[in-house]
Structures are given as C-alpha cells and as structure tokens.
N, C-alpha and C. Protein backbone atom coordinates (compact mmCIF):
# COMPACT_ATOMS: atom_id res chain seq x y z
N UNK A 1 0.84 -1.18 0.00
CA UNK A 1 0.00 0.00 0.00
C UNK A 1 0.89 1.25 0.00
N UNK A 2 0.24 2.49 -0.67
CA UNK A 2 1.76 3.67 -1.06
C UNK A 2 1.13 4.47 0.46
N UNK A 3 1.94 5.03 0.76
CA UNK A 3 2.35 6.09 1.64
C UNK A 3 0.92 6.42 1.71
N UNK A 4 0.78 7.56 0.46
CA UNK A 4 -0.86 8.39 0.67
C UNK A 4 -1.82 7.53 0.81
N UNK A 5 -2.31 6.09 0.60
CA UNK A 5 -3.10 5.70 0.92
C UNK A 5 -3.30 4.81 1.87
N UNK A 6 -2.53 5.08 2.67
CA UNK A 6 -2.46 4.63 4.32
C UNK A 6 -3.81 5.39 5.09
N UNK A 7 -4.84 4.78 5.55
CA UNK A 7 -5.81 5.15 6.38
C UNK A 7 -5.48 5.78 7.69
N UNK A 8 -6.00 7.48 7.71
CA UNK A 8 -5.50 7.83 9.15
C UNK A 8 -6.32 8.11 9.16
N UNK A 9 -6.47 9.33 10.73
CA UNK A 9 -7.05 10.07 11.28
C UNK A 9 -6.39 11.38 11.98
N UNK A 10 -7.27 12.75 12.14
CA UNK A 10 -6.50 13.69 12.80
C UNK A 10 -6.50 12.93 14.03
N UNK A 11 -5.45 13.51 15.25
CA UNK A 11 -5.53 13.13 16.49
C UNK A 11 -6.63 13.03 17.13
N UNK A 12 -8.01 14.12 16.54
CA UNK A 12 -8.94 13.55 17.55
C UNK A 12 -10.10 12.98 16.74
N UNK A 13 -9.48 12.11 15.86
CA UNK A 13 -10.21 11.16 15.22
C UNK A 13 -11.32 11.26 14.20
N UNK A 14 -10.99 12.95 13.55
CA UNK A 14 -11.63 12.86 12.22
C UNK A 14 -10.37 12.35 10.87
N UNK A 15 -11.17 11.65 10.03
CA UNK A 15 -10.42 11.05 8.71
C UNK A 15 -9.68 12.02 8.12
N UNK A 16 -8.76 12.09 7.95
CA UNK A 16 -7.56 12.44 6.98
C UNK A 16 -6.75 11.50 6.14
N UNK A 17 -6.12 12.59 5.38
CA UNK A 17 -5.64 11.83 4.23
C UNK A 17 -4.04 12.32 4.18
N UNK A 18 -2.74 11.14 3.94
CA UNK A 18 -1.36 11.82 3.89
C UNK A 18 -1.99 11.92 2.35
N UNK A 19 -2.36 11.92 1.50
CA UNK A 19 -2.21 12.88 -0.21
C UNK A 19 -2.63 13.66 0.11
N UNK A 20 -3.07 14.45 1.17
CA UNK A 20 -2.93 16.09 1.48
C UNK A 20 -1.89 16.36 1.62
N UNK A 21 -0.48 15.50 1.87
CA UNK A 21 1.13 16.17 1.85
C UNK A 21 1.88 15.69 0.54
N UNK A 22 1.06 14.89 -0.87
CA UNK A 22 1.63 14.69 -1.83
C UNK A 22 2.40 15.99 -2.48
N UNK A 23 3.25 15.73 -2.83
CA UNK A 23 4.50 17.03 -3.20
C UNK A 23 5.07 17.53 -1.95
N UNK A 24 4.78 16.88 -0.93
CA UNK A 24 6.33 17.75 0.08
C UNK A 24 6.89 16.34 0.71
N UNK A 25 8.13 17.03 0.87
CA UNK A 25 8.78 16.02 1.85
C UNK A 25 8.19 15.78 3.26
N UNK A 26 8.44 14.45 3.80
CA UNK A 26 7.62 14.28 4.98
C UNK A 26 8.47 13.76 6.38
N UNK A 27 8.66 14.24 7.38
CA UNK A 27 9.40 13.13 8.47
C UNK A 27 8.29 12.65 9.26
N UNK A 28 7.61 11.50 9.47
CA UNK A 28 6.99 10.42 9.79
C UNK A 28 7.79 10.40 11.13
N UNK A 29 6.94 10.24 12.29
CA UNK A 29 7.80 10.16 13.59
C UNK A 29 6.67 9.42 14.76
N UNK A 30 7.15 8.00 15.39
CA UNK A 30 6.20 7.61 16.30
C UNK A 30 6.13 8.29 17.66
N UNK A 31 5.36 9.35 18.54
CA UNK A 31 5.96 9.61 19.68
C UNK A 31 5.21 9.19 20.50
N UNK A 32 5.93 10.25 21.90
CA UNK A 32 5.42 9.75 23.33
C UNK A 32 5.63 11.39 24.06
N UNK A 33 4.73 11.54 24.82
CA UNK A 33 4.85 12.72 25.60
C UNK A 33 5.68 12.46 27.04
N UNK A 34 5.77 11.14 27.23
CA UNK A 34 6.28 10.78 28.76
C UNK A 34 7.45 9.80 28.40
N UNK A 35 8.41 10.18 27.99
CA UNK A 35 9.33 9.17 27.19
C UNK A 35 10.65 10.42 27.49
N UNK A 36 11.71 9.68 27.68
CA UNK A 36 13.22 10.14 27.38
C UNK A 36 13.55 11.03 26.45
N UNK A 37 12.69 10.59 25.32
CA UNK A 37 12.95 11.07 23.80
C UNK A 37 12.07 12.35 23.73
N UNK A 38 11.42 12.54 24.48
CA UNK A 38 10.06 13.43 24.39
C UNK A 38 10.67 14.67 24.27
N UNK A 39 11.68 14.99 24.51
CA UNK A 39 12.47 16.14 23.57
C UNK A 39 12.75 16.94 22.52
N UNK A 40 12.54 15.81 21.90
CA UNK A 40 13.11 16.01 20.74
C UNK A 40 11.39 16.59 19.83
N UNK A 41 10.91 16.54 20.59
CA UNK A 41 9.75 17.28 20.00
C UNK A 41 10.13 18.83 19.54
N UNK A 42 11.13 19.13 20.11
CA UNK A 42 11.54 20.60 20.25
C UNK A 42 12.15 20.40 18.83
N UNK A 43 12.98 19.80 18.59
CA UNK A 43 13.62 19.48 17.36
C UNK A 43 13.10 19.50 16.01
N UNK A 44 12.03 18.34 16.50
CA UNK A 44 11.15 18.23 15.14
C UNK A 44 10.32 19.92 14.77
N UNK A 45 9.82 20.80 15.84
CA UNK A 45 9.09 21.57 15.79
C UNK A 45 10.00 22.50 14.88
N UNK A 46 11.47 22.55 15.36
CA UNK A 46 11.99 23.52 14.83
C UNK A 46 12.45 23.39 13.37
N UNK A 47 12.66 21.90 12.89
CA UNK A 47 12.63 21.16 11.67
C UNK A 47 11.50 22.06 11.31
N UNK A 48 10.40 21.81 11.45
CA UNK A 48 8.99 22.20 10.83
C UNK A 48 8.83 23.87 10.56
N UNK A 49 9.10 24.50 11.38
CA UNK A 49 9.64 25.96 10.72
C UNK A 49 10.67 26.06 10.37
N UNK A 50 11.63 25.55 10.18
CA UNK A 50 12.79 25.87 9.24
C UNK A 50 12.58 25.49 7.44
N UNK A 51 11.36 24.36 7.47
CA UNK A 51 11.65 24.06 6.00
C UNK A 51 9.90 24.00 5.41
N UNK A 52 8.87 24.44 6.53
CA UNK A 52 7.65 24.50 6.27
C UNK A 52 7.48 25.23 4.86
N UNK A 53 8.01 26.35 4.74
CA UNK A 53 7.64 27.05 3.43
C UNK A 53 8.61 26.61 1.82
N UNK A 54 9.16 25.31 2.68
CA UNK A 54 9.91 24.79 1.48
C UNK A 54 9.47 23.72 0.75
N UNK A 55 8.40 23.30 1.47
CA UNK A 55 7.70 21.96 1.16
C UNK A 55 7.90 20.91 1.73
N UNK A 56 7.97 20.90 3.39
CA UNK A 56 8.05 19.94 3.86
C UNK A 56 6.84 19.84 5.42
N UNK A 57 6.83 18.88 5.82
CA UNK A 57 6.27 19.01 6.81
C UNK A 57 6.81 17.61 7.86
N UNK A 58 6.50 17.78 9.08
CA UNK A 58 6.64 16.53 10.47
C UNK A 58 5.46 15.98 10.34
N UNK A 59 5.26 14.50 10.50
CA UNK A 59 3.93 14.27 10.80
C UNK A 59 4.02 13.26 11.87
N UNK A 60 3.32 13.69 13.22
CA UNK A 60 3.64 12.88 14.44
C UNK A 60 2.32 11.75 14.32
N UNK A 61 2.60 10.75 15.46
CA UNK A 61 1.78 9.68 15.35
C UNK A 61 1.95 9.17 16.72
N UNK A 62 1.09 9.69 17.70
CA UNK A 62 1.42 9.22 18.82
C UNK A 62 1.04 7.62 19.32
N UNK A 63 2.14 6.95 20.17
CA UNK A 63 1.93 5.56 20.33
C UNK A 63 2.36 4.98 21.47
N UNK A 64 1.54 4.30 22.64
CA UNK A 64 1.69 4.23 24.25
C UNK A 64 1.72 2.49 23.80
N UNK A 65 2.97 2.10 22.95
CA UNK A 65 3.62 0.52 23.13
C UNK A 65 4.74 0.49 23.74
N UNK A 66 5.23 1.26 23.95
CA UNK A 66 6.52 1.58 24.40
C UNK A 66 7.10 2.19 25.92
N UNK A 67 6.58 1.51 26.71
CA UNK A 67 6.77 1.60 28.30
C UNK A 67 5.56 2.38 28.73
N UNK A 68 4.23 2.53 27.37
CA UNK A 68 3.20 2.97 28.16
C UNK A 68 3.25 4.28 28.19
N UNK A 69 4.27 4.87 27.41
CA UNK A 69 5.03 6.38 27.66
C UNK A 69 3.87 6.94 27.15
N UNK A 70 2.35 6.95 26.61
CA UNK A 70 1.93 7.93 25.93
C UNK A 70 0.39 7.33 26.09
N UNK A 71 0.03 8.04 27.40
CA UNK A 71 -1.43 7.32 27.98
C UNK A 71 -2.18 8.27 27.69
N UNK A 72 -2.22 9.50 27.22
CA UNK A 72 -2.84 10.48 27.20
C UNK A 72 -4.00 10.36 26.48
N UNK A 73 -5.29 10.95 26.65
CA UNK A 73 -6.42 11.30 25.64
C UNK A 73 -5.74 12.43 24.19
N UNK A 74 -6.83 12.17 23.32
CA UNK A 74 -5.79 13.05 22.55
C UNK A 74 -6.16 14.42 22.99
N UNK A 75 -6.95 14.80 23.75
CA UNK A 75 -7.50 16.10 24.28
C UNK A 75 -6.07 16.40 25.17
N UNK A 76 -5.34 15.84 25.80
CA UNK A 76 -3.87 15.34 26.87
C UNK A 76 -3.01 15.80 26.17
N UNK A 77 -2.77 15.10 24.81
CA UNK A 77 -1.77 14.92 23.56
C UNK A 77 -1.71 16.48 23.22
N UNK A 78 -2.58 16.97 23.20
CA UNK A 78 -2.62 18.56 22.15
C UNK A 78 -2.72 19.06 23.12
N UNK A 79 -3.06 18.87 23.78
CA UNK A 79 -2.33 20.35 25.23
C UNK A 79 -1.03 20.29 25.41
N UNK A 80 -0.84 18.79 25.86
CA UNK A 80 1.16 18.60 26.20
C UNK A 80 1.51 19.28 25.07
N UNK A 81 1.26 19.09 23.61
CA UNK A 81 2.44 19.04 22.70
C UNK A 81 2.81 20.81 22.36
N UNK A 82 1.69 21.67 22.51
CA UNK A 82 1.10 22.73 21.94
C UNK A 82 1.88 23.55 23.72
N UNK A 83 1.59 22.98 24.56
CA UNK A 83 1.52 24.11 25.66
C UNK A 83 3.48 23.65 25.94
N UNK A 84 4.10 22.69 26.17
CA UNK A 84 5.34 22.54 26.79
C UNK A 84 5.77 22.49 25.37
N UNK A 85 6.02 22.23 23.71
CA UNK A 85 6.76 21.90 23.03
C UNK A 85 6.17 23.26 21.71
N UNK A 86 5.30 24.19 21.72
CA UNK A 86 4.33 24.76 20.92
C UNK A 86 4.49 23.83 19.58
N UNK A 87 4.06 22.57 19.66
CA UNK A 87 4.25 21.62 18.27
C UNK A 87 2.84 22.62 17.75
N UNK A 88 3.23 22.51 16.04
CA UNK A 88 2.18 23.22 14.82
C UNK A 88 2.37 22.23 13.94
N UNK A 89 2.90 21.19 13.76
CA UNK A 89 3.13 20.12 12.67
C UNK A 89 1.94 19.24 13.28
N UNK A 90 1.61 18.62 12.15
CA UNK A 90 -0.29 17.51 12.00
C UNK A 90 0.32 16.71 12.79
N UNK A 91 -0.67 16.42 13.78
CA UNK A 91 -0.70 15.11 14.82
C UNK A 91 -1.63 14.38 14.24
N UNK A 92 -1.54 13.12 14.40
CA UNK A 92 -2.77 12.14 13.94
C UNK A 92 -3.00 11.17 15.42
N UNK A 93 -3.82 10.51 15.19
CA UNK A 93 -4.72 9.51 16.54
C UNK A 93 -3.43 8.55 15.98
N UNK A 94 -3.91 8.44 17.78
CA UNK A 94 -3.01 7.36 18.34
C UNK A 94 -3.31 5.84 17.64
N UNK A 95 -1.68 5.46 17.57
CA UNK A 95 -2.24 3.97 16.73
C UNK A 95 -0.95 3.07 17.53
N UNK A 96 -1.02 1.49 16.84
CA UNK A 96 -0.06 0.87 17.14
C UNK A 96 1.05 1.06 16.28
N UNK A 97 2.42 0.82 16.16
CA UNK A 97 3.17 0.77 15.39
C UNK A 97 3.69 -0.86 15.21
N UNK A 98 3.54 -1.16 15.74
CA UNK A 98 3.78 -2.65 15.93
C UNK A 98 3.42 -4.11 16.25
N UNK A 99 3.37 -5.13 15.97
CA UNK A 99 2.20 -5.99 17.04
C UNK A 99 1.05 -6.32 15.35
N UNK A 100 0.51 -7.00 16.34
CA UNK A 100 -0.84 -7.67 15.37
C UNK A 100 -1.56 -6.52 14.86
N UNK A 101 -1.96 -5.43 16.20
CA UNK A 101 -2.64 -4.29 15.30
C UNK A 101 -1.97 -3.27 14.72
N UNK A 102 -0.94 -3.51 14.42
CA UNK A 102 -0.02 -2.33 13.38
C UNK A 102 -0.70 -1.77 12.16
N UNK A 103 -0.86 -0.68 12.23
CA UNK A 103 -1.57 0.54 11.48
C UNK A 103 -0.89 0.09 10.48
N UNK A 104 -1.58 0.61 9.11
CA UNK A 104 -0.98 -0.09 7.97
C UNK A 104 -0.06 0.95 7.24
N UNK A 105 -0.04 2.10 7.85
CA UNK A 105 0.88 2.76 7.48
C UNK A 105 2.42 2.26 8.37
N UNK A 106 2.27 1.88 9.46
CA UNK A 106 3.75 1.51 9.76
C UNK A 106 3.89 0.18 9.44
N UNK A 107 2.97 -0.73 8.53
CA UNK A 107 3.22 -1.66 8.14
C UNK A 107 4.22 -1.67 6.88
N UNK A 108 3.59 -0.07 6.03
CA UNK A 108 4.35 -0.42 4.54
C UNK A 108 6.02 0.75 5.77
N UNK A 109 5.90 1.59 6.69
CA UNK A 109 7.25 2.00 6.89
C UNK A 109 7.87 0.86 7.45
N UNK A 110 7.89 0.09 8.53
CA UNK A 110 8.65 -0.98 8.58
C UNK A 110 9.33 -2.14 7.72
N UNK A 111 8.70 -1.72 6.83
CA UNK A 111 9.07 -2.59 5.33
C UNK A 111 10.88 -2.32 4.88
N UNK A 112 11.16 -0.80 5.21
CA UNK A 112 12.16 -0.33 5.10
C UNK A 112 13.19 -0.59 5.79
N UNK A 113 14.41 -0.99 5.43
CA UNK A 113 15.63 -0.81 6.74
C UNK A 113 16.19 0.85 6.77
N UNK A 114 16.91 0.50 8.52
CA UNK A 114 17.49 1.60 8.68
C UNK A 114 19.07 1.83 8.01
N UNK A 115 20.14 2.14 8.27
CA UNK A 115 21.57 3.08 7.66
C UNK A 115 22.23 1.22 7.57
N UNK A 116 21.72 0.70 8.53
CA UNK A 116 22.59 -0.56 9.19
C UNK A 116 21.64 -1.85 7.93
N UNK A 117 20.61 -1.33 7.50
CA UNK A 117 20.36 -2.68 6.92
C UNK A 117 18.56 -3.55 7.34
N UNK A 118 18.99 -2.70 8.27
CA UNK A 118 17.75 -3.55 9.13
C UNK A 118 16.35 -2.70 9.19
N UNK A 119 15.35 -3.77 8.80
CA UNK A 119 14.02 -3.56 8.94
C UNK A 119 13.67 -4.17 10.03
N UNK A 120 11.97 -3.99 9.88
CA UNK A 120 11.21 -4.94 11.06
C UNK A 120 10.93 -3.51 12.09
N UNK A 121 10.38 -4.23 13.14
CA UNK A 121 9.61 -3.75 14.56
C UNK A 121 10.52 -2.16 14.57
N UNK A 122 9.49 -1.30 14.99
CA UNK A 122 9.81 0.23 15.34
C UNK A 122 10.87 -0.40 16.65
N UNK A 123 11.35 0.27 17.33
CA UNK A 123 12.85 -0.05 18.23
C UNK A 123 11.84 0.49 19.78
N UNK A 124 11.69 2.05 19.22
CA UNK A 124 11.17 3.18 20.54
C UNK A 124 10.45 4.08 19.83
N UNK A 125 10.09 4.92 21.24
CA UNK A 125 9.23 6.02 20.47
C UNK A 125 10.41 7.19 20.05
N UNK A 126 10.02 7.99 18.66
CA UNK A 126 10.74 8.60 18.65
C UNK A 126 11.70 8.34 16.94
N UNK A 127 11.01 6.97 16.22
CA UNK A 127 12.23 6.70 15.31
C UNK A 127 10.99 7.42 13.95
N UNK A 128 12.24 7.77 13.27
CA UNK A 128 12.00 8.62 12.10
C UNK A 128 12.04 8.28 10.58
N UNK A 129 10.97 8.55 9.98
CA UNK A 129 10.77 7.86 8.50
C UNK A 129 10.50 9.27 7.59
N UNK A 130 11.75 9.31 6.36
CA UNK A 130 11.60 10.40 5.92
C UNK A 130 11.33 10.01 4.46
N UNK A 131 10.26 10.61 3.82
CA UNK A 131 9.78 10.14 3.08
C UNK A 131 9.50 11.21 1.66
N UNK A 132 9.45 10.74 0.48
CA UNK A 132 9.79 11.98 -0.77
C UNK A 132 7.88 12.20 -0.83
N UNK A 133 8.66 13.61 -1.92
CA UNK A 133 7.31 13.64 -2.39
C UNK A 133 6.31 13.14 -2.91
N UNK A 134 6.63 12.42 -3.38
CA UNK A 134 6.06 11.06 -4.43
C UNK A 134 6.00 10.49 -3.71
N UNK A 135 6.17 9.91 -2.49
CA UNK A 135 5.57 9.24 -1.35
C UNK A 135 6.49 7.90 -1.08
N UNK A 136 7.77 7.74 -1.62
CA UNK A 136 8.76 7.23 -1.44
C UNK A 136 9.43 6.82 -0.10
N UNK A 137 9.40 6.23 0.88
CA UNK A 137 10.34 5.83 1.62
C UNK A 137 11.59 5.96 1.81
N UNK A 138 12.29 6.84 2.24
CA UNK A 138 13.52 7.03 1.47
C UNK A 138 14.99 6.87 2.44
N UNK A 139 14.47 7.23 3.60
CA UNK A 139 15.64 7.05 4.92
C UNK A 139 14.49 6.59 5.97
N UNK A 140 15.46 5.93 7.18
CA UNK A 140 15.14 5.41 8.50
C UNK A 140 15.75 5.48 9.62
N UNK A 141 15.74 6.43 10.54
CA UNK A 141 16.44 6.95 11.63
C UNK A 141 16.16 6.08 12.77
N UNK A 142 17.05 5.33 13.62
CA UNK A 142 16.04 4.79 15.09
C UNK A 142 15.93 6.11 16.12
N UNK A 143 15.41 5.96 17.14
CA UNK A 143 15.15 6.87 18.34
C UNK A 143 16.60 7.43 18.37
N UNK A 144 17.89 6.99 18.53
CA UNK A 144 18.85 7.68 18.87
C UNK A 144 19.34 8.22 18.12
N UNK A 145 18.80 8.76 16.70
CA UNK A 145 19.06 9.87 16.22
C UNK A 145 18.45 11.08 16.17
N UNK A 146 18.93 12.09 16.80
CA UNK A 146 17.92 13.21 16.53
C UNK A 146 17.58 13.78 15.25
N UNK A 147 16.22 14.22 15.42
CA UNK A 147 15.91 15.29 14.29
C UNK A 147 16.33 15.93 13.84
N UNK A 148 17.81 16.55 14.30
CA UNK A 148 18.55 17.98 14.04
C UNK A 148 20.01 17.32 13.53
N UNK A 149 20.03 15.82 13.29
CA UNK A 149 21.40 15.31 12.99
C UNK A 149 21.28 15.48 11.73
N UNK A 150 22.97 15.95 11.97
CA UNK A 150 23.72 16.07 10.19
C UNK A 150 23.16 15.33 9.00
N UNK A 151 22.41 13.88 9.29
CA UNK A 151 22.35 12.88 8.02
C UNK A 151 20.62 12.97 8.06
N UNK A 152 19.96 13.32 9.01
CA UNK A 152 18.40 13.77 8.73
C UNK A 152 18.01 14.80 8.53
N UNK A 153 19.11 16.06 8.73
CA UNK A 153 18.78 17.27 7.56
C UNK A 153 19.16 16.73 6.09
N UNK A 154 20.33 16.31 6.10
CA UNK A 154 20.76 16.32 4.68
C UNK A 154 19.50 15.41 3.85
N UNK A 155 19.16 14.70 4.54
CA UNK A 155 18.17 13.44 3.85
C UNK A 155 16.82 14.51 3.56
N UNK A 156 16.60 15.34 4.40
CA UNK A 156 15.55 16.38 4.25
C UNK A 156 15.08 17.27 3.02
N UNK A 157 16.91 17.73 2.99
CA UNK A 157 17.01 19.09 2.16
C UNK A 157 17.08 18.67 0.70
N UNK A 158 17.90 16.97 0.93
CA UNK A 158 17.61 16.64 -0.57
C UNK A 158 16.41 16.44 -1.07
N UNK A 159 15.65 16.33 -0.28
CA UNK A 159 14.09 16.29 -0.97
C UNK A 159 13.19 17.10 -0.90
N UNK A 160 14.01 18.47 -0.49
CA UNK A 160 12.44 19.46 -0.69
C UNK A 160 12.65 19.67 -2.14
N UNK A 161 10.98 20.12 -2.40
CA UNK A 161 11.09 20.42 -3.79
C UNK A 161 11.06 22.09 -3.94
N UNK A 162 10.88 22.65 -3.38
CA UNK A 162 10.94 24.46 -3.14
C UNK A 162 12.37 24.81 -2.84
C-alpha cells in the first residue's frame, strides 16, 4: 500500500488523508509525551519551521507501546504538545506501530531498513521515517538519532522540492 493511501485520522479522530502532503517532503515520527525522547519534540518543531515554506512538513503519530510512555487522551496529547513543546506540525490519533494491530501505514514503513540494513519492529518512540514527495520511503532513523542530525537534515534538504 503507497504512503498516501495509508488510512488515518487527525488526532482527535476525524479522517484524513497523507495525499494532502503529496509534493512535500515528509518526516513520519512515532511519539510519546512521557518518554526520554520526548524532547526532541523541540527538534522536530523547529525542523517544521525551518523548512515548512519549502515543502516539507513533520507528521507525528502518537503511540503508548513503548513503556506505556503515551497514555494520554488526545484532548492530553494537544495540550502537552502545543503548551510545553508549541508543536504546529499535523498530529494524527493514536495507533499501534507494531504488534498484530499495526496501522498499515507503519506496516508499509517498517518494510524499510534503517543506515545498518535492518528492517522490522519500530525499536522506541521517537524513530523517524523520511519520506519523498512522491511518497517514497527514502531514509530510516532509530530513536537515537535526533531530528537535528547532520544525516536527517541532509536526507531532508535533498528532498524538498521548493
């Protein structure tokens, strides 16, 4: 199944569509508001105004498989993210990333390996799928890379189209 026709939802569970981001570059990111990594929200945010008017956008996907880090209602989700991180990049409803009920969008991203080779199971919250305009798969970051590293801008900038 391609990228855009992965079945979502906004975070508070009206239908959306990723071919509303066909033609920009995309970073795909599983998070957690109560997580280690929950930082790096700052990162991604600032990703998202640095290259928003270039054709790109963050698209978060919050997911409580991962030590439970992300129990929140999404009414919880958009206060945390908006009031401690001012996130403005599309949140979508909470899904699985992994497991029997794996959303079928992290079914076709897990399809991908990361720098090392390796596909399969998301790792943590926090790992990053950067994806072309054309809806391409194109890099795979785990959690311990940040948003702001040297090889996930560069993977970025090569694909804006602006």
């Amino acid at each position: 199944m391609p990228v855009f026709e992965a079945p979502v939802k906004t975070l508070h569970g009206d239908p959306a569509s990723l071919g509303d981001y066909r033609g920009e570059a995309m970073l795909i990111v599983n998070v957690a508001s109560r997580c280690g990594n929950t930082p790096q929200y700052a990162q991604l945010e600032e990703l998202q105004h640095r290259y928003a008017d270039k054709g790109f956008t963050v698209l978060g996907f919050p997911c409580n498989q991962f030590g439970k880090q992300e129990p929140g209602t999404a009414d919880e989700i958009a206060a945390f993210c908006s009031l401690t991180y001012g996130v403005t990049f599309p949140m979508f409803e909470k899904i699985d990333v992994n497991g029997p009920h794996r959303h079928p969008l992290y079914a076709e991203l897990t399809a991908v390996a990361d720098a090392d080779g390796k596909a399969g199971d998301i790792e943590w919250n926090f790992e990053k799928f950067i994806v072309s305009p054309g809806g391409e798969i194109v890099a795979r970051f785990r959690p311990d890379t940040l948003p702001d590293a040297p090889e996930v801008v560069a993977a970025i900038e090569a694909l804006l189209p602006a």
